[in-house]
C-alpha atoms as a PDB file:
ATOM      1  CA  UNK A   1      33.071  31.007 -21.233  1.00  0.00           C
ATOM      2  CA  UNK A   2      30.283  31.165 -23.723  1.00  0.00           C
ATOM      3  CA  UNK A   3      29.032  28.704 -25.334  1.00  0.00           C
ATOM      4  CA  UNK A   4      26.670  29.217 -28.850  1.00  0.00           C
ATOM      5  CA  UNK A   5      23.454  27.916 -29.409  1.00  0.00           C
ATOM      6  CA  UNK A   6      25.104  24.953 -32.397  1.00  0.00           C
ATOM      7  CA  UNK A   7      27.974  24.182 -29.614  1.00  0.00           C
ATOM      8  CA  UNK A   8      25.611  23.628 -26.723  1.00  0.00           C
ATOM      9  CA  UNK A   9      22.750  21.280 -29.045  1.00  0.00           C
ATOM     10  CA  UNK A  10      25.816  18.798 -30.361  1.00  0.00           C
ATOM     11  CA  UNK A  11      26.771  18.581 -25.879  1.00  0.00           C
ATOM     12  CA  UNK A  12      23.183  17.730 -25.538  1.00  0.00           C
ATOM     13  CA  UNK A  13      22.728  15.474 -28.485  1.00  0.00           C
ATOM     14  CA  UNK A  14      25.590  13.165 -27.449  1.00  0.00           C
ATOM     15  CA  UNK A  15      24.870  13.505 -23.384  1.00  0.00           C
ATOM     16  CA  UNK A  16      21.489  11.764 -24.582  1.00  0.00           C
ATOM     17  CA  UNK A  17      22.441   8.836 -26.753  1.00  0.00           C
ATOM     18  CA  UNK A  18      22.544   5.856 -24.776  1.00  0.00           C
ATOM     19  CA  UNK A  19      25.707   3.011 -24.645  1.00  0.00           C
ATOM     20  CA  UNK A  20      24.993  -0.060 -26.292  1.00  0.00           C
ATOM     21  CA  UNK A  21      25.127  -1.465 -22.588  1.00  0.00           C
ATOM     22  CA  UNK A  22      22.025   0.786 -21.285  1.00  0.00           C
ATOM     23  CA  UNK A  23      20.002  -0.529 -24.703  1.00  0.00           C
ATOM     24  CA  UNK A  24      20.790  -4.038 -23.816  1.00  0.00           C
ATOM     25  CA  UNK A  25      19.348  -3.262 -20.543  1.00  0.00           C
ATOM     26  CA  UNK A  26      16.378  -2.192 -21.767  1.00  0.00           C
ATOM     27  CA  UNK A  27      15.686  -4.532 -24.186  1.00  0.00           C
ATOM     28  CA  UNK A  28      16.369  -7.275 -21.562  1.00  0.00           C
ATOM     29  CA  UNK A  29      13.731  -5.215 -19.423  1.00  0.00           C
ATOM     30  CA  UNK A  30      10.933  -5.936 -21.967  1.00  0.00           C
ATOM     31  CA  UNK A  31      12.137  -9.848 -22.280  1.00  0.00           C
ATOM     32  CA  UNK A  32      11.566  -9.772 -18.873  1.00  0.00           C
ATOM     33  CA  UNK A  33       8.299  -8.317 -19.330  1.00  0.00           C
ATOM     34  CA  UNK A  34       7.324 -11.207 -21.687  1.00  0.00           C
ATOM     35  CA  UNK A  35       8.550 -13.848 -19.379  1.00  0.00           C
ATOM     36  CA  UNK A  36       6.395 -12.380 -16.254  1.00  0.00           C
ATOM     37  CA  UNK A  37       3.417 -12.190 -18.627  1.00  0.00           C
ATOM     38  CA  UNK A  38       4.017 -16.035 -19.308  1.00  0.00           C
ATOM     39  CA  UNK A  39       4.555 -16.815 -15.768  1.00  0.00           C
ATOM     40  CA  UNK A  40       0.924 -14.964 -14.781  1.00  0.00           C
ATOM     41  CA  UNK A  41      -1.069 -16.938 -17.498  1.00  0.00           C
ATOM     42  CA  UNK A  42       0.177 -20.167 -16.025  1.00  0.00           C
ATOM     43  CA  UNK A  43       0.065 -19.305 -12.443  1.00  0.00           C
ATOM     44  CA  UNK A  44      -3.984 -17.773 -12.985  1.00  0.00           C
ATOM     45  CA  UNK A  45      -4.577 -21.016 -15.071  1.00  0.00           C
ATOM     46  CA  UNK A  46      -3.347 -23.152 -12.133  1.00  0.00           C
ATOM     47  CA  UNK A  47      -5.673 -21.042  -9.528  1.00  0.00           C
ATOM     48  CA  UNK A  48      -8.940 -21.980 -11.890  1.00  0.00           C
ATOM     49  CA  UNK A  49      -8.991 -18.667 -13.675  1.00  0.00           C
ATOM     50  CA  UNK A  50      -9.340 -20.344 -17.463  1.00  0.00           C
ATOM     51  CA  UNK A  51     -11.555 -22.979 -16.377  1.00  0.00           C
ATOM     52  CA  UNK A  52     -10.036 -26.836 -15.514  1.00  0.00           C
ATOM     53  CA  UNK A  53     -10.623 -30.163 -17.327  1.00  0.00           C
ATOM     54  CA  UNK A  54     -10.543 -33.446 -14.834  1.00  0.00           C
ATOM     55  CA  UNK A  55      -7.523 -34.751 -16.101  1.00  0.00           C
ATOM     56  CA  UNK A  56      -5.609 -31.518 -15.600  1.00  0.00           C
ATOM     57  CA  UNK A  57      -2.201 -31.648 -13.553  1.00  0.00           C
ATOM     58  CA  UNK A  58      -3.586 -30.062  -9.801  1.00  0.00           C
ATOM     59  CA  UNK A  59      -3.408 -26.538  -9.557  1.00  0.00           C
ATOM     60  CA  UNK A  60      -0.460 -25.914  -7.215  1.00  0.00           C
ATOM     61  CA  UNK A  61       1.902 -28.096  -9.993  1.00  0.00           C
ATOM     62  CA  UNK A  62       0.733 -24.927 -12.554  1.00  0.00           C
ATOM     63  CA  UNK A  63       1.243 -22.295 -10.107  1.00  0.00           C
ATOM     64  CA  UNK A  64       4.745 -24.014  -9.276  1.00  0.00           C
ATOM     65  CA  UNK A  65       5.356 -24.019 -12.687  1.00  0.00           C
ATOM     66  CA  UNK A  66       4.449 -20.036 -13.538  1.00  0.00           C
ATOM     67  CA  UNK A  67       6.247 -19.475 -10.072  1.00  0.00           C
ATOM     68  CA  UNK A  68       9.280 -20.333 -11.883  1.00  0.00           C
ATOM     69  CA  UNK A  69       8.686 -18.252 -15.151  1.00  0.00           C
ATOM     70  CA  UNK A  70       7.810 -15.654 -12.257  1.00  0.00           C
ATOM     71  CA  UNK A  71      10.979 -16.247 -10.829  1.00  0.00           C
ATOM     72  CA  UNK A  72      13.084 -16.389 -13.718  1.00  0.00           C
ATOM     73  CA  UNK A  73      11.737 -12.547 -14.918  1.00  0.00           C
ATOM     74  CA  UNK A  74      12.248 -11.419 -11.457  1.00  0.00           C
ATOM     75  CA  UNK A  75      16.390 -12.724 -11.804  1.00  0.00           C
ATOM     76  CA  UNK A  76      16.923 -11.618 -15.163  1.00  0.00           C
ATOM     77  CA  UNK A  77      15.154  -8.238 -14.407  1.00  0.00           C
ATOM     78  CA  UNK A  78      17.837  -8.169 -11.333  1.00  0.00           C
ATOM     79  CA  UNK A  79      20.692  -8.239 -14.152  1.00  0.00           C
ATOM     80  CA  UNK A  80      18.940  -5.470 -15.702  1.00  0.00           C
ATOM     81  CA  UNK A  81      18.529  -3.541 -12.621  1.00  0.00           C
ATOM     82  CA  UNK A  82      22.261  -4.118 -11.543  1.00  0.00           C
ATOM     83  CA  UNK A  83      23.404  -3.115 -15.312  1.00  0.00           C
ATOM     84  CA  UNK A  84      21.186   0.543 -15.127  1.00  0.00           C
ATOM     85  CA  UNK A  85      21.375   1.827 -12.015  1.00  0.00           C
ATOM     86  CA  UNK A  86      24.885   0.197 -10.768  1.00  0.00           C
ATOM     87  CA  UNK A  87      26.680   0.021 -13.886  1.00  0.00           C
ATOM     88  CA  UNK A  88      27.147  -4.051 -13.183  1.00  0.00           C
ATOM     89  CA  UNK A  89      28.168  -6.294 -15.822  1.00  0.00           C
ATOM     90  CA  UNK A  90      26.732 -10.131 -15.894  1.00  0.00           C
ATOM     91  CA  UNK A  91      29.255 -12.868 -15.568  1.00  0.00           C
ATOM     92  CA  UNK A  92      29.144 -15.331 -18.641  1.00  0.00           C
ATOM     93  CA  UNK A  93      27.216 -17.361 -16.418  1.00  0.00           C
ATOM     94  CA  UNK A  94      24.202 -15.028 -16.630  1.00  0.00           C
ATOM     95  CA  UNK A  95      24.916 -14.110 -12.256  1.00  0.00           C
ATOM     96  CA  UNK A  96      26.168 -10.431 -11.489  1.00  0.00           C
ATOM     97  CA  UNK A  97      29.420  -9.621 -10.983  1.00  0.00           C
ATOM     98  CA  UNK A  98      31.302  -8.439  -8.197  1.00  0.00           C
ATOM     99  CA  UNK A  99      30.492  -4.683  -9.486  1.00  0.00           C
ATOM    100  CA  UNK A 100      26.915  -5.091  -8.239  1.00  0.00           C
ATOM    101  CA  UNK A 101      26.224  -4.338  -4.769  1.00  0.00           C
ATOM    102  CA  UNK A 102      26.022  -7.449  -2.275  1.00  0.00           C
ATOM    103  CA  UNK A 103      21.902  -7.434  -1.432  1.00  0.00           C
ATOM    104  CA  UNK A 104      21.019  -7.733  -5.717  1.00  0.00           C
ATOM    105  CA  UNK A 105      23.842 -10.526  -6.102  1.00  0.00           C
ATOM    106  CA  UNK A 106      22.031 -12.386  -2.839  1.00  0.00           C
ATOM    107  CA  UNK A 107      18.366 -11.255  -3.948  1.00  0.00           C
ATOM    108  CA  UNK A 108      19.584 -12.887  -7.751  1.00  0.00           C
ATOM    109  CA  UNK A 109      20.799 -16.137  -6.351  1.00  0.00           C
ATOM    110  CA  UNK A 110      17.860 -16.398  -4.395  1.00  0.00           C
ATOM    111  CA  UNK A 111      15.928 -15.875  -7.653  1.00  0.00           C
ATOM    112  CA  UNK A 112      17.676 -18.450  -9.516  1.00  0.00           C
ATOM    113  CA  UNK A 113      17.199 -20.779  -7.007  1.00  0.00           C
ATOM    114  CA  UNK A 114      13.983 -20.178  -7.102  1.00  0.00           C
ATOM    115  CA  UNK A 115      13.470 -21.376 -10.414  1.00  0.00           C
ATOM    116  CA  UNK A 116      15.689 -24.305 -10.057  1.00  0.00           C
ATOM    117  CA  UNK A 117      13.760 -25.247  -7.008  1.00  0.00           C
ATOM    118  CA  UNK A 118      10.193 -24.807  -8.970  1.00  0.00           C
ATOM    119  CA  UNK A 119      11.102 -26.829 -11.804  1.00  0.00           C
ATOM    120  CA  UNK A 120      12.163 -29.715  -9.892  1.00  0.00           C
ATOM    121  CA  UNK A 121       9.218 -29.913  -7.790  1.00  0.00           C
ATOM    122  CA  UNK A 122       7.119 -30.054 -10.939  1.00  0.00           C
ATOM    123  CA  UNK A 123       9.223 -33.118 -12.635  1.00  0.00           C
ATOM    124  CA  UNK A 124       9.549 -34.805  -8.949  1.00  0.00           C
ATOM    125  CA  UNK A 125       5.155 -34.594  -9.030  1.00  0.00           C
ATOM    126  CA  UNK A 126       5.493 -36.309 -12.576  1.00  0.00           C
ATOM    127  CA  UNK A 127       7.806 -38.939 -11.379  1.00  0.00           C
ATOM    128  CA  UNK A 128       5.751 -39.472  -8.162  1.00  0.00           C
ATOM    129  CA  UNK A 129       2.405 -38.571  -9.742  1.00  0.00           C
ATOM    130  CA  UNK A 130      -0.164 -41.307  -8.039  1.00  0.00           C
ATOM    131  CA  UNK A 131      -2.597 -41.386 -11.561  1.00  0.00           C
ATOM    132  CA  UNK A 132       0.559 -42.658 -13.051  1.00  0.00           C
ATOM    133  CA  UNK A 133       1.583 -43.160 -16.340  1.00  0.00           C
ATOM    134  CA  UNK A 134       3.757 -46.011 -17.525  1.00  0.00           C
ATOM    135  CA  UNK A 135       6.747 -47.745 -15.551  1.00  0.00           C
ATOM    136  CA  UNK A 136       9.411 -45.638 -18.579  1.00  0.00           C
ATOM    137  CA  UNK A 137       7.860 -42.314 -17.848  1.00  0.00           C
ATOM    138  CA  UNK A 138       7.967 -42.644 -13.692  1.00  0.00           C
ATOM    139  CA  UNK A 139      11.952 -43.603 -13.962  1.00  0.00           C
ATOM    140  CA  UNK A 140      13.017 -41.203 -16.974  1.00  0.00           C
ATOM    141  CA  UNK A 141      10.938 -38.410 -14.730  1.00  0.00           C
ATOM    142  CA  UNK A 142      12.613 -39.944 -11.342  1.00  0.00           C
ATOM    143  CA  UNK A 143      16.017 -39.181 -12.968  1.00  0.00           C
ATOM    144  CA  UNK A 144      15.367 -35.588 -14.345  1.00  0.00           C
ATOM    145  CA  UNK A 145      13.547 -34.708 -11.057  1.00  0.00           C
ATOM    146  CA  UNK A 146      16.709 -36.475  -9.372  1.00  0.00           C
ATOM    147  CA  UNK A 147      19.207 -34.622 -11.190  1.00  0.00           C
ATOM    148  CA  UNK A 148      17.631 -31.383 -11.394  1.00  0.00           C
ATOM    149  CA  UNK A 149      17.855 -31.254  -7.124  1.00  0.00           C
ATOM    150  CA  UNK A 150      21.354 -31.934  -7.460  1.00  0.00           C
ATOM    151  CA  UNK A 151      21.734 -28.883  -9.431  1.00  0.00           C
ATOM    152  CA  UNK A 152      19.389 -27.192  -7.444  1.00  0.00           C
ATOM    153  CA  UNK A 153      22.039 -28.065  -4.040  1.00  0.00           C
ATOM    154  CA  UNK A 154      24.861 -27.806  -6.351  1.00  0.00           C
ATOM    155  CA  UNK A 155      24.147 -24.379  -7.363  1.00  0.00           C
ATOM    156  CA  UNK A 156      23.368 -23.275  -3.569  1.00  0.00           C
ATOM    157  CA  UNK A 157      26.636 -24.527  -2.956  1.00  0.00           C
ATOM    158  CA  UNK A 158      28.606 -22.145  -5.525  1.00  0.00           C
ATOM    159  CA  UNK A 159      26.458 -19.426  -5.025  1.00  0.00           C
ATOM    160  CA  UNK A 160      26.588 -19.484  -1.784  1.00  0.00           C
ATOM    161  CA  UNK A 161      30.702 -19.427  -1.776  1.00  0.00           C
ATOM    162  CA  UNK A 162      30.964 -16.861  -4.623  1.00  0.00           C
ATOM    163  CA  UNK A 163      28.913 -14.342  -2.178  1.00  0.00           C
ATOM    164  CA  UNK A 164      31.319 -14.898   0.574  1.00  0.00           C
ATOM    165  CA  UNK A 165      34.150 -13.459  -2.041  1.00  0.00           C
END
């Protein structure tokens, strides 16, 4: 079979041009990028990098804060990952589906919880913070920080069912 020079460009042309799926993917890639680049300014400011004022929240509540902007690149840049090299589609939920292999889904719920886990310790230092603030702040903070474990268990809970599936 031969195949002329005009033929065998057009195969090549359209072998090349990427799905709309594998441009979402790498777009998502450089959102990631963004939210890693957040996560390192606020984790370097936290270990003294930018210089401190007195009344600055202590250093590990900044690096548990850019832990989870650190955290949440790392999970989104597993959806990524799973969508490029696996072909897996995220769930509406923003987790991977049953299409990705088992390790990513675990390494992505770990991820997540991650983040969940990060932001609660940083509103449970507010609520609990000893320089206080006034009696409203303490209980609205005590609430969030409150609810935001709950989520934190809840969502080890489900997770940790859907990966049994």
């Amino acid at each position: 079979m031969r195949v002329d020079r005009k033929e065998f460009e057009t195969m090549v042309c359209q072998a090349s041009r990427m799905t709309d799926q594998t441009k979402g993917n790498l777009i998502g890639l450089l959102f990631v990028a963004a939210v890693a680049a957040i996560g390192i300014y606020i984790v370097l400011a936290g270990l003294g990098m930018f210089g401190r004022g007195s009344k600055d929240a202590p250093g590990w509540v900044l690096v548990a804060a850019g832990g989870a902007f650190l955290f949440a690149a790392a999970s989104m840049g597993s959806n990524a990952i799973g969508g490029l090299f696996f072909g897996a589609k995220a769930r509406p939920d923003g987790s991977l589906g049953e299409d990705a292999p088992y390790p990513l889904r675990a390494i992505q719920l770990l991820l997540s919880l991650g983040v969940v886990a990060m932001l609660a310790t940083v509103g449970t230092w507010v609520a609990f913070n000893p320089d206080g603030g006034s009696a409203s702040r303490n209980t609205a903070f005590m609430a969030g920080a409150i609810i935001t474990w709950v989520i934190f268990f809840g969502l080890a809970f489900l997770g940790l069912r859907r990966l049994r599936r």
